[in-house]
C-alpha atoms as a PDB file:
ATOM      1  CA  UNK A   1       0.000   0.000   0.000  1.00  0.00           C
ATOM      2  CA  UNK A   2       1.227   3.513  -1.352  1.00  0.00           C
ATOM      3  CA  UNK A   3       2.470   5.243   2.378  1.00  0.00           C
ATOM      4  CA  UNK A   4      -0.022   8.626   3.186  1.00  0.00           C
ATOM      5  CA  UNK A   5       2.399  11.840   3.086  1.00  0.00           C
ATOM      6  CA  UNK A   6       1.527  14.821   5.220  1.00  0.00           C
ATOM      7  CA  UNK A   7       2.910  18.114   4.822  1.00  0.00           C
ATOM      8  CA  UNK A   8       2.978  19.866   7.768  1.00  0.00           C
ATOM      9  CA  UNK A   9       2.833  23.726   7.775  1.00  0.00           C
ATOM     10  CA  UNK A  10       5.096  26.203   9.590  1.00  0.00           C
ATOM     11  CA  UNK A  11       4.945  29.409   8.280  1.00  0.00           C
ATOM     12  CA  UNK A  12       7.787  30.925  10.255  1.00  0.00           C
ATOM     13  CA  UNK A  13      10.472  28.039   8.828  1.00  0.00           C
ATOM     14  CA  UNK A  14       9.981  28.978   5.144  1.00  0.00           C
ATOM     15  CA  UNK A  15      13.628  29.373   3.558  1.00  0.00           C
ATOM     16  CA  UNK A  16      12.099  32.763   2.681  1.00  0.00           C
ATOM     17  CA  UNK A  17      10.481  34.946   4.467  1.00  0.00           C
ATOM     18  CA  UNK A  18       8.491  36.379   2.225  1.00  0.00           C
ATOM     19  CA  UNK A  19       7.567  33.370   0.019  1.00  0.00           C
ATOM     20  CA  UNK A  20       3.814  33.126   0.571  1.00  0.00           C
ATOM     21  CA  UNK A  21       2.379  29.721   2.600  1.00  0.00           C
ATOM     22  CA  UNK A  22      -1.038  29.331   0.049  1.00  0.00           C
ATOM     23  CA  UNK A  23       1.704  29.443  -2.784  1.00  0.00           C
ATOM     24  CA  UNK A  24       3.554  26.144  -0.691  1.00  0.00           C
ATOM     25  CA  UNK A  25       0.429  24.425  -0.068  1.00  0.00           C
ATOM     26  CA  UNK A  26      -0.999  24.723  -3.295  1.00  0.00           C
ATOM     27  CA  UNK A  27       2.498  23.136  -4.800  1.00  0.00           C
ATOM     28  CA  UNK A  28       2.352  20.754  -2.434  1.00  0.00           C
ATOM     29  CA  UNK A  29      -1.284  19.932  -3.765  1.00  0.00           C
ATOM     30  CA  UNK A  30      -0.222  19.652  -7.250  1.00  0.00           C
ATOM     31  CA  UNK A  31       2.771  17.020  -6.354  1.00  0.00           C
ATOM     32  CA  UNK A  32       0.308  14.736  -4.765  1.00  0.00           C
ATOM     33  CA  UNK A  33       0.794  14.732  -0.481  1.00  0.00           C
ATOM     34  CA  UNK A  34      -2.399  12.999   0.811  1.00  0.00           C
ATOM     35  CA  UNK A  35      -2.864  15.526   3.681  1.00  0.00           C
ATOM     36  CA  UNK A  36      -1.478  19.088   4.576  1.00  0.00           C
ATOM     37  CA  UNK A  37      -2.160  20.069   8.338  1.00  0.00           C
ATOM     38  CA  UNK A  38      -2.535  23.783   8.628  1.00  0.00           C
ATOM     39  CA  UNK A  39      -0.467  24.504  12.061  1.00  0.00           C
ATOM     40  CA  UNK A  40      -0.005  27.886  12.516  1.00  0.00           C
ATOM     41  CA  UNK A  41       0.072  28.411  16.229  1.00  0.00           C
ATOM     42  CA  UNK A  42       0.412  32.305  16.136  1.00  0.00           C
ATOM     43  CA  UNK A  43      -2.606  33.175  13.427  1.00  0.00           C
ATOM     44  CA  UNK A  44      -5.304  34.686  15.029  1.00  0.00           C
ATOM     45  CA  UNK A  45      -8.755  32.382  14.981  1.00  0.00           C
ATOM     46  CA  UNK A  46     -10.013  34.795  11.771  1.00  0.00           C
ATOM     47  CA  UNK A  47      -6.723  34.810   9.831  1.00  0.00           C
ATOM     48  CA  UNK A  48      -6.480  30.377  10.476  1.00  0.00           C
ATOM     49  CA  UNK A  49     -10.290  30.534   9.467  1.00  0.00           C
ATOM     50  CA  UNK A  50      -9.530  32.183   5.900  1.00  0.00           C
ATOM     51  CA  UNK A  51      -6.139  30.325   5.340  1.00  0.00           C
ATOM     52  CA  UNK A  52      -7.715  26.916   6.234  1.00  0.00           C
ATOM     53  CA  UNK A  53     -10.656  28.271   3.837  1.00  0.00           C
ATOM     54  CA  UNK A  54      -8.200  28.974   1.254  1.00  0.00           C
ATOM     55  CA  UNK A  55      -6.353  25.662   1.361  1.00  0.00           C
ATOM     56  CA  UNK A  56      -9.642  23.509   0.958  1.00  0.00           C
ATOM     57  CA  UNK A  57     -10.668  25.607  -1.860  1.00  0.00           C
ATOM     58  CA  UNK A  58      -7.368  25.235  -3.516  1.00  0.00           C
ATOM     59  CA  UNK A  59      -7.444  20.795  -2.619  1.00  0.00           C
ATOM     60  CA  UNK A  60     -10.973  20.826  -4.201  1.00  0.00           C
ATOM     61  CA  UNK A  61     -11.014  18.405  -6.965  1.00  0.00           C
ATOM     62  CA  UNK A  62      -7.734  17.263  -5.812  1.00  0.00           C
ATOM     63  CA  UNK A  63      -6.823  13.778  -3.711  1.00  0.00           C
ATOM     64  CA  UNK A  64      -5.274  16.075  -1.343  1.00  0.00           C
ATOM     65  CA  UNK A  65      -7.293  16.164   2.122  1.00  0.00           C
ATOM     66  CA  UNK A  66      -6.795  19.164   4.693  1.00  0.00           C
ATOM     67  CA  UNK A  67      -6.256  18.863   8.704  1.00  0.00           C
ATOM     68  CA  UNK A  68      -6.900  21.710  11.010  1.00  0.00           C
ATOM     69  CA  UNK A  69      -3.861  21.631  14.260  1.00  0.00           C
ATOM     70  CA  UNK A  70      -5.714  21.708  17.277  1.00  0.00           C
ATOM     71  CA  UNK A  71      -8.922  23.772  16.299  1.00  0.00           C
ATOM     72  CA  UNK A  72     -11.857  21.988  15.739  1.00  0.00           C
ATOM     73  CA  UNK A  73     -14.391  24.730  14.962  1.00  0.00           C
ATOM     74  CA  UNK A  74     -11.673  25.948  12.237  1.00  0.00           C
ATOM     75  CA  UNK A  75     -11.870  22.611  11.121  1.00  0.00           C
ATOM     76  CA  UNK A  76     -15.506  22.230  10.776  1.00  0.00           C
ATOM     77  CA  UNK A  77     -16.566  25.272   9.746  1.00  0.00           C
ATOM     78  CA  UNK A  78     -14.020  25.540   6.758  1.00  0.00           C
ATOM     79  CA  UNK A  79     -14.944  22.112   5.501  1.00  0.00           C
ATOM     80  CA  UNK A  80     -11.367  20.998   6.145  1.00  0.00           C
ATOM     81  CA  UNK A  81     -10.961  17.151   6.423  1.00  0.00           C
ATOM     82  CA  UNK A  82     -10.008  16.440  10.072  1.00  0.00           C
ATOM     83  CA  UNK A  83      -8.425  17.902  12.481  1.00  0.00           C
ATOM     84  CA  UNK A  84      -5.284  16.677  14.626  1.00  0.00           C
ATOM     85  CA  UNK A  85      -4.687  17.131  18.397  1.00  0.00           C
ATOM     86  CA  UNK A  86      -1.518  18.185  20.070  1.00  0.00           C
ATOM     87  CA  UNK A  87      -0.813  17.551  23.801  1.00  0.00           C
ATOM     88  CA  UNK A  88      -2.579  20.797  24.508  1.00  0.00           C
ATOM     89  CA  UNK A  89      -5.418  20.532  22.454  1.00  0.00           C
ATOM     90  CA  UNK A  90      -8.579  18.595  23.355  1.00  0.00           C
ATOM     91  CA  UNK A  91      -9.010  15.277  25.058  1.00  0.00           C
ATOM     92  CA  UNK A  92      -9.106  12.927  21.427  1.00  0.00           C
ATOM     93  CA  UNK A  93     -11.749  10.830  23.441  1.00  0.00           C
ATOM     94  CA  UNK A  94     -14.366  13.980  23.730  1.00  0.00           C
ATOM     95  CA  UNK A  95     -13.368  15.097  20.251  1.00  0.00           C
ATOM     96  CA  UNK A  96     -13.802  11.887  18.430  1.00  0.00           C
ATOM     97  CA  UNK A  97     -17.211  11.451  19.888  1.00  0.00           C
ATOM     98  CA  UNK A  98     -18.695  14.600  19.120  1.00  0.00           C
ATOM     99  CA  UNK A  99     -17.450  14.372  15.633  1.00  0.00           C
ATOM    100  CA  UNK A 100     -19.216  10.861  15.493  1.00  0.00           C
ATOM    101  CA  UNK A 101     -22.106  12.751  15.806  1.00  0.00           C
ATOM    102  CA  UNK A 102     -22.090  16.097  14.717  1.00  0.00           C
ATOM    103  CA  UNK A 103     -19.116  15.855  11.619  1.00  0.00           C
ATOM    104  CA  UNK A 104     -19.213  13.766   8.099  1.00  0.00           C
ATOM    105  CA  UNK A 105     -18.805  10.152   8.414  1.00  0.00           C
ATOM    106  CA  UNK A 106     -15.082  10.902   6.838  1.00  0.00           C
ATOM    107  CA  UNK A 107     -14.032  13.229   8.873  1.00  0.00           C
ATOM    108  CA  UNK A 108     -10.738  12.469  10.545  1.00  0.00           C
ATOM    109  CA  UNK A 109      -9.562  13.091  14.182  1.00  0.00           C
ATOM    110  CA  UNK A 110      -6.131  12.492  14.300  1.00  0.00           C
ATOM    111  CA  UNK A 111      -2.992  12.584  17.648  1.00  0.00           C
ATOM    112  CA  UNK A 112       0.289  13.274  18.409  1.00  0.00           C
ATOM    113  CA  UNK A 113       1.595  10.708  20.349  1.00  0.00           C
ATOM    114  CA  UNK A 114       5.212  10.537  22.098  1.00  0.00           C
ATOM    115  CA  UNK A 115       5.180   7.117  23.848  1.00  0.00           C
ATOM    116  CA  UNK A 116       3.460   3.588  23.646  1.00  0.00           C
ATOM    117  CA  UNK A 117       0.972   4.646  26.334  1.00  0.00           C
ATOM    118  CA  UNK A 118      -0.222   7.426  24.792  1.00  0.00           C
ATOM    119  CA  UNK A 119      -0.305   5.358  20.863  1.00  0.00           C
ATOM    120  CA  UNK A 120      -2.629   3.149  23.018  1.00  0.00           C
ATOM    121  CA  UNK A 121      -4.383   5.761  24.443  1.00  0.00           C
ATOM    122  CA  UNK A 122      -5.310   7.722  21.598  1.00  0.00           C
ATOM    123  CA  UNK A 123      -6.315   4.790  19.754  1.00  0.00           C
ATOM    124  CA  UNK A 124      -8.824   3.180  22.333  1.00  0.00           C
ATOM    125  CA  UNK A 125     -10.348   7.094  22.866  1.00  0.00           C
ATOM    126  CA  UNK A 126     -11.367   6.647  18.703  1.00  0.00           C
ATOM    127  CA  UNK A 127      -8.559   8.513  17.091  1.00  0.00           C
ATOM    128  CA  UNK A 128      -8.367   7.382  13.409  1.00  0.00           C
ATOM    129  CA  UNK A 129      -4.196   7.758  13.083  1.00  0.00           C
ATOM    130  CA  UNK A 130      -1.849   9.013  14.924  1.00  0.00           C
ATOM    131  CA  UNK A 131       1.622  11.012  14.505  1.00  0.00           C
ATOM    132  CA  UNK A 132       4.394   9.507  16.412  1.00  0.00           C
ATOM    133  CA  UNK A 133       7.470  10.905  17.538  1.00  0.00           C
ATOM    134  CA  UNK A 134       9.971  12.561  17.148  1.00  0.00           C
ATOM    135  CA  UNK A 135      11.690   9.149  15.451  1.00  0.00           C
ATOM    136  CA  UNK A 136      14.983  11.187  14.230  1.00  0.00           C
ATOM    137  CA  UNK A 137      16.279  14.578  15.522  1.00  0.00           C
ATOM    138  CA  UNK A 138      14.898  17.566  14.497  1.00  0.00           C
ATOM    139  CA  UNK A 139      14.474  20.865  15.572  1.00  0.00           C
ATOM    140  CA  UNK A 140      11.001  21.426  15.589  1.00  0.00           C
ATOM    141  CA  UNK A 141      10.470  18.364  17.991  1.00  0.00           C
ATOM    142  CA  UNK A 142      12.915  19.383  20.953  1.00  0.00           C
ATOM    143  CA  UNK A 143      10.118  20.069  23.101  1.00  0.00           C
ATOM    144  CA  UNK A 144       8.837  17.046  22.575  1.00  0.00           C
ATOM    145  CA  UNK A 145      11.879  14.984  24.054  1.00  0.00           C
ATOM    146  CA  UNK A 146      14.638  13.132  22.776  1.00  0.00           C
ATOM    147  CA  UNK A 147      14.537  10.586  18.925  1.00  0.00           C
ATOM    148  CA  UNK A 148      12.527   7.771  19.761  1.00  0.00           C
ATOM    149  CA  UNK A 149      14.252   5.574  16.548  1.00  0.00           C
ATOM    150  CA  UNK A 150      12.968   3.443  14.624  1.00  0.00           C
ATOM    151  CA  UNK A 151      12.763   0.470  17.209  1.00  0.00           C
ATOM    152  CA  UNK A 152      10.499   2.340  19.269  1.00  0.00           C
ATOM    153  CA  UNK A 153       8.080   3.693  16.241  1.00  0.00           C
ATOM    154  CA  UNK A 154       8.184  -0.207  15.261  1.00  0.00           C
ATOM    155  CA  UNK A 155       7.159  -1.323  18.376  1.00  0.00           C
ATOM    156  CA  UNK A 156       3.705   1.959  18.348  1.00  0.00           C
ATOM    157  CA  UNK A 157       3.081   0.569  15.106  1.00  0.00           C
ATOM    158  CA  UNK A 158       2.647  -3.591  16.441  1.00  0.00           C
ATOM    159  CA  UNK A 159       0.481  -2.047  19.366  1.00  0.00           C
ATOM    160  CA  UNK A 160      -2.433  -0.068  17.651  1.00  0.00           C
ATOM    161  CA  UNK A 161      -4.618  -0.755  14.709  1.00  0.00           C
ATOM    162  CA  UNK A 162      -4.933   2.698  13.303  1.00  0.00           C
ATOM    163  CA  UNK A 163      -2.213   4.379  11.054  1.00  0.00           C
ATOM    164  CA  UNK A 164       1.072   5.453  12.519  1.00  0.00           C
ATOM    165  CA  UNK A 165       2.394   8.053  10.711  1.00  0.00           C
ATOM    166  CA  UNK A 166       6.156   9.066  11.576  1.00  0.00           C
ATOM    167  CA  UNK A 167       7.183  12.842  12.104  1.00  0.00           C
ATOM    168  CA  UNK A 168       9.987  14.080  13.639  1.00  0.00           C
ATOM    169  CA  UNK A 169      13.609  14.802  11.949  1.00  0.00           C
ATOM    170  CA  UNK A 170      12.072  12.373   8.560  1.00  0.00           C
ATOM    171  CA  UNK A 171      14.668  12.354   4.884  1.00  0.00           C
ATOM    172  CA  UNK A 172      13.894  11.345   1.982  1.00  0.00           C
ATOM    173  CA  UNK A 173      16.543   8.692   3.309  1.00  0.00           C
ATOM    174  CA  UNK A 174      15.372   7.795   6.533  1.00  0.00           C
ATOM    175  CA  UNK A 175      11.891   7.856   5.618  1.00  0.00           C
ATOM    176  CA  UNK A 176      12.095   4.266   4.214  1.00  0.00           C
ATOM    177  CA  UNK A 177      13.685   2.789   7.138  1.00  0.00           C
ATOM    178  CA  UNK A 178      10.182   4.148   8.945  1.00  0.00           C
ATOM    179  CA  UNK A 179       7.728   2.493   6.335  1.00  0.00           C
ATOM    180  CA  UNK A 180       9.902  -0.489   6.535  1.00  0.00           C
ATOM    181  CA  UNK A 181       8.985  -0.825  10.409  1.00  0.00           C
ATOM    182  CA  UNK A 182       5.856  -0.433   9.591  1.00  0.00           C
ATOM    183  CA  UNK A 183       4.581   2.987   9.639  1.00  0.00           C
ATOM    184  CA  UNK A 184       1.588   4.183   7.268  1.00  0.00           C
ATOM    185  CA  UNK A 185       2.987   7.455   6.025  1.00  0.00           C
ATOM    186  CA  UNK A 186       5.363   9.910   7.095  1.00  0.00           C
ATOM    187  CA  UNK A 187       4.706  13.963   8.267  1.00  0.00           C
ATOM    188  CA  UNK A 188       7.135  16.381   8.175  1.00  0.00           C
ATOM    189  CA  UNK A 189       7.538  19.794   7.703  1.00  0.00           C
ATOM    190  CA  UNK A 190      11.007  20.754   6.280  1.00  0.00           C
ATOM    191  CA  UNK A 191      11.114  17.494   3.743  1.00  0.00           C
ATOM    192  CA  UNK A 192       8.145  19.092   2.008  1.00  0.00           C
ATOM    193  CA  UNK A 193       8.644  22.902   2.406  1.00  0.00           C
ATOM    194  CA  UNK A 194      12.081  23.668   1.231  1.00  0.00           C
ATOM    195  CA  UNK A 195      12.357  20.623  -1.209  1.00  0.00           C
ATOM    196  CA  UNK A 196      13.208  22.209  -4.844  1.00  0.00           C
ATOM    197  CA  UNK A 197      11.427  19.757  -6.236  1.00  0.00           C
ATOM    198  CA  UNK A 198       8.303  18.492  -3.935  1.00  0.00           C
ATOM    199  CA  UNK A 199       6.784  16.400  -7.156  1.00  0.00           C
ATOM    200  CA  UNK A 200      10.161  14.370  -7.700  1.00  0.00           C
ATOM    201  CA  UNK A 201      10.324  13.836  -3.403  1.00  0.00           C
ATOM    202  CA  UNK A 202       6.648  12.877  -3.660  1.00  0.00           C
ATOM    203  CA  UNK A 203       7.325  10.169  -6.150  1.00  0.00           C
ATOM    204  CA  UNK A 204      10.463   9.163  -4.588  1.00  0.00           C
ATOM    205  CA  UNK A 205       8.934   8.539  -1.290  1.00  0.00           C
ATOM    206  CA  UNK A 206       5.914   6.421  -3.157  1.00  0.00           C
ATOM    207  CA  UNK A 207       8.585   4.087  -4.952  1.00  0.00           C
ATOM    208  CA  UNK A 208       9.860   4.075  -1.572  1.00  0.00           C
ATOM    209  CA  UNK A 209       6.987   2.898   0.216  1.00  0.00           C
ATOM    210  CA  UNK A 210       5.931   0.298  -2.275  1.00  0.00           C
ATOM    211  CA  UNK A 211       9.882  -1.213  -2.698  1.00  0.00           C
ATOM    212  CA  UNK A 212       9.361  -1.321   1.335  1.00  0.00           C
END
């Protein structure tokens, strides 16, 4: 099975300042990433609203589905496809059952996860897939504690039933050892947004996944 990519916004990391985010996102819609989670902590609730508006417009017609980070009215109310929960964010159990009832059947709720415990967790509380990590080191992740490796992310992926996606420090040449333990996809932020050419890295990490 072809491995789900998800390119994972951050605004304040592009190479250039002023290259313009909707510009990235709609690239990366044309080279073919299964998901782009909008996570831009420091917009204000009305500029996320019209930049997660803006993004589903532009994946219309596309294969490419949108996640909200950690705002589930964004999510909803921009017809985005899901929407993924930090540590801060709300408890994945209350989430997922609201959007049972109240969101389209295809809606996706989706988790960070740093350990086995919380992989579990998450999964038993009705997340559909889950982002574990940080596998490699990276600096986006230091918050989040030291590389887990790929041992670990093999042993999240044995436990739960749902989709383990692995984030955290991913290359187009570590990315393989990840789908080789077993991982579903692979999120990352810098492999995606300062790649000069994000169709060629798309294709490369397919062939990757399906060699795997």
């Amino acid at each position: 099975m072809a491995p789900i990519l998800c390119y994972v916004t951050d605004s304040a990391a592009l190479p250039e300042r002023e290259t313009d985010l909707l510009a990235v996102i709609r690239c990366a819609i044309r080279a073919g990433v299964d998901w782009i989670q909008i996570r831009e902590k420091n917009l204000s609730g009305r500029a996320l609203s019209a930049l997660a508006r803006e993004a589903v417009s532009a994946a219309q017609g596309s294969a490419t589905r949108v996640l909200i980070n950690g705002r589930l009215d964004v999510a909803i109310a921009a017809g985005a496809g899901g929407v993924h929960l930090g540590g801060d964010a709300l408890p994945v159990a209350d989430v997922a059952a609201w959007c049972a009832r109240h969101a389209t059947p295809d809606f996706l709720v989706g988790a960070s996860c740093h350990s086995l415990e919380e992989s579990q967790a998450a999964a038993r509380d009705g997340a559909h897939y889950i982002f574990f990590g940080p596998v490699f080191s990276t600096p986006a992740k230091i918050q989040s504690g030291p590389p887990q490796g790929a041992a670990r992310l093999e042993e999240v992926c044995r436990a739960v039933r749902i989709p383990v996606l692995a984030i955290g420090g991913i290359t187009q040449q570590n990315a393989r050892e990840c789908l080789r333990v077993g991982a579903a996809g692979i999120a990352a932020i810098r492999l995606f947004q300062e790649s000069k050419d994000l169709a060629g890295a798309v294709n490369e990490l397919r062939n990757a996944g399906n060699r795997g």
